[in-house]
C-alpha atoms as a PDB file:
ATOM      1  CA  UNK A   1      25.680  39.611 -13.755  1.00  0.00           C
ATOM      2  CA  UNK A   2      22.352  39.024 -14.527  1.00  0.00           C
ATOM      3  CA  UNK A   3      19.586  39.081 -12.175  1.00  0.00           C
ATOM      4  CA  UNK A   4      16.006  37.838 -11.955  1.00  0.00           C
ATOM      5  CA  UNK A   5      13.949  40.799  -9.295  1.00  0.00           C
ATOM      6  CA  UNK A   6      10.408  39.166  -8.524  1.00  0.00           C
ATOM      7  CA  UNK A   7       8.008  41.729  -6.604  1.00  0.00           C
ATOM      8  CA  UNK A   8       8.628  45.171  -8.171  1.00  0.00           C
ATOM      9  CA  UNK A   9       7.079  47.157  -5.425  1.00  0.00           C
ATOM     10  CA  UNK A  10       8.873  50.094  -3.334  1.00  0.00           C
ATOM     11  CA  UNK A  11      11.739  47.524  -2.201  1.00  0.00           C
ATOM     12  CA  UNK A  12      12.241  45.170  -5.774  1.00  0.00           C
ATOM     13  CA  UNK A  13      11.691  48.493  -7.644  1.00  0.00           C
ATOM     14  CA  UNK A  14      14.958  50.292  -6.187  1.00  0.00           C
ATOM     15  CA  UNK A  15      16.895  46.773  -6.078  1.00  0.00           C
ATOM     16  CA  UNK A  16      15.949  46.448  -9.882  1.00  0.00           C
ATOM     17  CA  UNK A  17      17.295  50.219 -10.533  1.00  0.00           C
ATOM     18  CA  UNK A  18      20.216  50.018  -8.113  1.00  0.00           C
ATOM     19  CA  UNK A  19      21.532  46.902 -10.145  1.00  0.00           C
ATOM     20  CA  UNK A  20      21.024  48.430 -13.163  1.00  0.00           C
ATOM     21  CA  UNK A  21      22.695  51.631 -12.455  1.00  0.00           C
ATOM     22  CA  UNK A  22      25.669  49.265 -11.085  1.00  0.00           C
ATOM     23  CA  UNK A  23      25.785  47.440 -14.685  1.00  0.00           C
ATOM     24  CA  UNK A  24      24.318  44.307 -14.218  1.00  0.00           C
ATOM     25  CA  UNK A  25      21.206  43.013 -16.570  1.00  0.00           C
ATOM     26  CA  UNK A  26      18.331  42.693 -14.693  1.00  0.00           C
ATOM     27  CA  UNK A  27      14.895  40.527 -15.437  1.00  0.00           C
ATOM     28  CA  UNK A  28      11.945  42.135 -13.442  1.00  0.00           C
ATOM     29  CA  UNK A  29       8.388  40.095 -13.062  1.00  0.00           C
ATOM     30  CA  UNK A  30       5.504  41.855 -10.924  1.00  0.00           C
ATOM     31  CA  UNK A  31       1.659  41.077 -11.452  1.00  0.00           C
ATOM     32  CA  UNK A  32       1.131  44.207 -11.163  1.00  0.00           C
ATOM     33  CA  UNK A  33       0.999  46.099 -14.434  1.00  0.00           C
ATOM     34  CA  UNK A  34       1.035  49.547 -13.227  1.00  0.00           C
ATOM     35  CA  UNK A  35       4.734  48.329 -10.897  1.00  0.00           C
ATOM     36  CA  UNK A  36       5.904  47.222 -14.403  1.00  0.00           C
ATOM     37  CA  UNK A  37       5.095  50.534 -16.022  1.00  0.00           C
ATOM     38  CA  UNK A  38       6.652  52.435 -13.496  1.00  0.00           C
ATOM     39  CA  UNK A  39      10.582  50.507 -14.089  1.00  0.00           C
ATOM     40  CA  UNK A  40      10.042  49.418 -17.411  1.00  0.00           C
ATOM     41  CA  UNK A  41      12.216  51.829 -19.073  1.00  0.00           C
ATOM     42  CA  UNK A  42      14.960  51.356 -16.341  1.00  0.00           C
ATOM     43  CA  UNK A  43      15.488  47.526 -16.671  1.00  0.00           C
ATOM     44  CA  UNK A  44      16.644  45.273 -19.493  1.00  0.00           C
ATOM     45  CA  UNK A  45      13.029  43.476 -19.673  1.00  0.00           C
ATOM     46  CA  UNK A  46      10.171  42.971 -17.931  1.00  0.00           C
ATOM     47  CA  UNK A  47       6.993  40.396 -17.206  1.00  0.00           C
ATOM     48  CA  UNK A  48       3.558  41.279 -16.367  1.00  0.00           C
ATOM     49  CA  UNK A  49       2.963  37.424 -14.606  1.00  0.00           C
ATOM     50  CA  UNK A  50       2.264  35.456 -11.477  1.00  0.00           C
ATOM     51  CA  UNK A  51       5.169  34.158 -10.273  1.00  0.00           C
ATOM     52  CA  UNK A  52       3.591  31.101  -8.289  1.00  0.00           C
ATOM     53  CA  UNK A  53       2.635  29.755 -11.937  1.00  0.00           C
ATOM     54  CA  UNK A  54       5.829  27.185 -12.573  1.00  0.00           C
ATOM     55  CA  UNK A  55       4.497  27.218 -15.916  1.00  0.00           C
ATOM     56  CA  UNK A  56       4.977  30.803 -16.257  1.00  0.00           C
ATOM     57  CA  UNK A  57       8.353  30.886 -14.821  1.00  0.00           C
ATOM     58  CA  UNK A  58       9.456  28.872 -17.313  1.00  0.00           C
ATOM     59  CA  UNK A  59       8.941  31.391 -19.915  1.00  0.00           C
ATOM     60  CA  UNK A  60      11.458  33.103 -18.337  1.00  0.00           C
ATOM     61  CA  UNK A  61      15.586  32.127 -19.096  1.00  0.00           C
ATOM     62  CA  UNK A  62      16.083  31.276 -16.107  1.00  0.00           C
ATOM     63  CA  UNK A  63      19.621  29.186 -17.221  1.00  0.00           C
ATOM     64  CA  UNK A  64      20.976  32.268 -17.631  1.00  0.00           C
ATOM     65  CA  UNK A  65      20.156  33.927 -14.968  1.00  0.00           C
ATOM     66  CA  UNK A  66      22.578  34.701 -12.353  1.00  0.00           C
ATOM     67  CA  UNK A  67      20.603  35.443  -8.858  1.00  0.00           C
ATOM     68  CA  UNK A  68      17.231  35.514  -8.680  1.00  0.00           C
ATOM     69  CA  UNK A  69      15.680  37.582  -5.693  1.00  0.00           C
ATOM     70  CA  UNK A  70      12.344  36.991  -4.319  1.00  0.00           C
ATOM     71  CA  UNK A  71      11.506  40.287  -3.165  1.00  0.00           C
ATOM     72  CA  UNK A  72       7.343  40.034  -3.376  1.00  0.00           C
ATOM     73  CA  UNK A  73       6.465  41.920   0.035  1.00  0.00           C
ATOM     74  CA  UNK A  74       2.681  42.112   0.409  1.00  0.00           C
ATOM     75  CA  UNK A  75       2.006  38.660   0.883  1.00  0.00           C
ATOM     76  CA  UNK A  76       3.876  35.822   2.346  1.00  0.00           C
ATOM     77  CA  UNK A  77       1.566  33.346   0.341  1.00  0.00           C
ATOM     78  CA  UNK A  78       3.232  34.492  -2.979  1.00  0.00           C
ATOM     79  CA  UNK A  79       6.481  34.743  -1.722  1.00  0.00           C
ATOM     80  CA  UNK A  80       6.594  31.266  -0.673  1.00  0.00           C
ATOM     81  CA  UNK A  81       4.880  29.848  -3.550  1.00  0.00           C
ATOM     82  CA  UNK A  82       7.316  32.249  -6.244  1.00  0.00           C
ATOM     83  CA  UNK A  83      10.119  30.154  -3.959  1.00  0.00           C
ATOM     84  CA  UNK A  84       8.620  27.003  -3.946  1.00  0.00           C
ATOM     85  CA  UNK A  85       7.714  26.988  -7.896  1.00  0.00           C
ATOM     86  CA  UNK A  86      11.861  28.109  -8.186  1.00  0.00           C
ATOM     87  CA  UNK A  87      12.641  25.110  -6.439  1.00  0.00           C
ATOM     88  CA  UNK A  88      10.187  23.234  -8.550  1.00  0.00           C
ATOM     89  CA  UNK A  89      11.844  24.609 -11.534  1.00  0.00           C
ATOM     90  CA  UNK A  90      15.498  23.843 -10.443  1.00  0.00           C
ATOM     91  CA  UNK A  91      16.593  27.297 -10.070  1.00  0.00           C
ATOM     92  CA  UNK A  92      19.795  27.598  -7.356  1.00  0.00           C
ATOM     93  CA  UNK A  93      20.716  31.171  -6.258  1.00  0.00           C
ATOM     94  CA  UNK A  94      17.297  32.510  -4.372  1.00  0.00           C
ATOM     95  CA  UNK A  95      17.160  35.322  -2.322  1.00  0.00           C
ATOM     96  CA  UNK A  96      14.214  35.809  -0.739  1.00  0.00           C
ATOM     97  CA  UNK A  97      12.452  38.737   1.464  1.00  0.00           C
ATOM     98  CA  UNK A  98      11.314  37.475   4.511  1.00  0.00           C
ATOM     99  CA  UNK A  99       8.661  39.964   6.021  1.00  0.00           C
ATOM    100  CA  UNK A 100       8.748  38.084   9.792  1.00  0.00           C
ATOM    101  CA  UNK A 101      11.062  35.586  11.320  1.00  0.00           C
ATOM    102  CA  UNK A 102       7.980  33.295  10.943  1.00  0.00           C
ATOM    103  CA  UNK A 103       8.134  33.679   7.040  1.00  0.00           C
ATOM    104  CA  UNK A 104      12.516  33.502   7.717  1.00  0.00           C
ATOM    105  CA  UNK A 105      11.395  29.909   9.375  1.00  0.00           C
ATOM    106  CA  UNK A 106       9.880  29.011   6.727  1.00  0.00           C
ATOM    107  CA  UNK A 107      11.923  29.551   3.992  1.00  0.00           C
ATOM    108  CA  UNK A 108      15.287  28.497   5.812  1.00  0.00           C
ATOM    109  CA  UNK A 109      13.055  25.312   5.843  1.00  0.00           C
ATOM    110  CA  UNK A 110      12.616  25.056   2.740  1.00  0.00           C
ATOM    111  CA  UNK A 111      16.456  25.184   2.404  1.00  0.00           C
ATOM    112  CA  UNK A 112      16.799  29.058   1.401  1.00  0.00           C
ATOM    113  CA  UNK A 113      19.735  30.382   3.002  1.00  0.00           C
ATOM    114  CA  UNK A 114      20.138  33.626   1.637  1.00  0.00           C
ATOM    115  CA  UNK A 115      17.336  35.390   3.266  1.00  0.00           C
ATOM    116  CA  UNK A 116      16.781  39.245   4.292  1.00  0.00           C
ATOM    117  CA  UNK A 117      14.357  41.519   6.190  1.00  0.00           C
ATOM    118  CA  UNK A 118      14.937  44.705   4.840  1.00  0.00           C
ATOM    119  CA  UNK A 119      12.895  46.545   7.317  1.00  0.00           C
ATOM    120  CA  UNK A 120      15.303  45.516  10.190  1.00  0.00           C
ATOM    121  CA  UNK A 121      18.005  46.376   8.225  1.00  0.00           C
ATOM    122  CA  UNK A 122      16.687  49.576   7.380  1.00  0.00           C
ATOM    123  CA  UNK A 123      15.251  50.353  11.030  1.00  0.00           C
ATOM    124  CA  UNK A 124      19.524  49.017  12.658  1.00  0.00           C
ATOM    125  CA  UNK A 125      21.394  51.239   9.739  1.00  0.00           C
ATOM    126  CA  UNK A 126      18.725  54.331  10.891  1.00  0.00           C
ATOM    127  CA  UNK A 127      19.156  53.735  14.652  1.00  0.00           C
ATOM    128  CA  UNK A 128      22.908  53.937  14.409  1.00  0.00           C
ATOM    129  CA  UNK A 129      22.977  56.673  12.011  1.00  0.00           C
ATOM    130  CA  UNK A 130      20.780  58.485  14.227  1.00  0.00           C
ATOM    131  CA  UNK A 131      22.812  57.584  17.477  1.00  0.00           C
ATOM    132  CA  UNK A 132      26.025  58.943  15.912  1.00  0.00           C
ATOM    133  CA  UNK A 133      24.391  62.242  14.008  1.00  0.00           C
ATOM    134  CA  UNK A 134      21.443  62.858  16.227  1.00  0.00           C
ATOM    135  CA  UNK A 135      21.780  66.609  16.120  1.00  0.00           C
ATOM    136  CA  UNK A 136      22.381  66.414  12.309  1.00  0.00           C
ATOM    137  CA  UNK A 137      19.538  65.697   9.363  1.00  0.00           C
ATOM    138  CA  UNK A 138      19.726  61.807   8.343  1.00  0.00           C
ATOM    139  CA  UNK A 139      18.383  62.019   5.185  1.00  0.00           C
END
């Protein structure tokens, strides 16, 4: 599959390398040069651009992408303008990082249904793996 990874910070940076590693192509953007430095090397191509910019996006092939994830986590304002110029731009399979149920709210009403808080995730998988190995090292 191929797969569009917007927000190449600590979170979008592993998701980018994890795909790759599993085989799949994957498209990173981040405004950030010094993010796209760091995974350049690791990922099929990437984008120094601001994903809010619809004309921007459309640079990208976005008809051939498979899933595009949203995974900008430093500001809600980017993430739900990145979403909004998707939906501008007819794109259809968005996941997006929420970083609050407020910013979940908002994107499930702006009809994105594949949404995820990876820090709640992260903080349930810990809890349980420390509940069932708390004498043992986690990580």
């Amino acid at each position: 599959m191929k797969y569009l990874v917007i927000g190449l910070g600590n979170f979008g940076k592993t998701l980018a390398q994890t795909l790759t590693d599993n085989g799949h192509e994957v498209i990173g953007v981040d405004i950030h040069s010094r993010n796209i430095e760091q995974i350049k090397d690791r990922i099929a191509f990437s984008y120094i651009m601001d994903a809010t910019d619809p004309l921007a996006l459309r640079s990208l092939p976005l008809a051939q992408i498979d899933c595009t994830v949203v995974a900008i986590g430093q500001s809600m304002d980017h993430s739900l303008r990145t979403v909004a110029a998707l939906k501008q731009l007819k794109v259809e399979n968005i996941y997006a990082r929420a970083l609050d149920t407020t910013h979940k709210s908002i994107l499930e009403a702006m009809n994105i249904r594949k949404i995820f808080i990876p820090e709640s995730y992260a903080a349930k998988l810990f809890a349980t793996k420390f509940a069932d190995n708390a004498t043992e090292e986690l990580l």
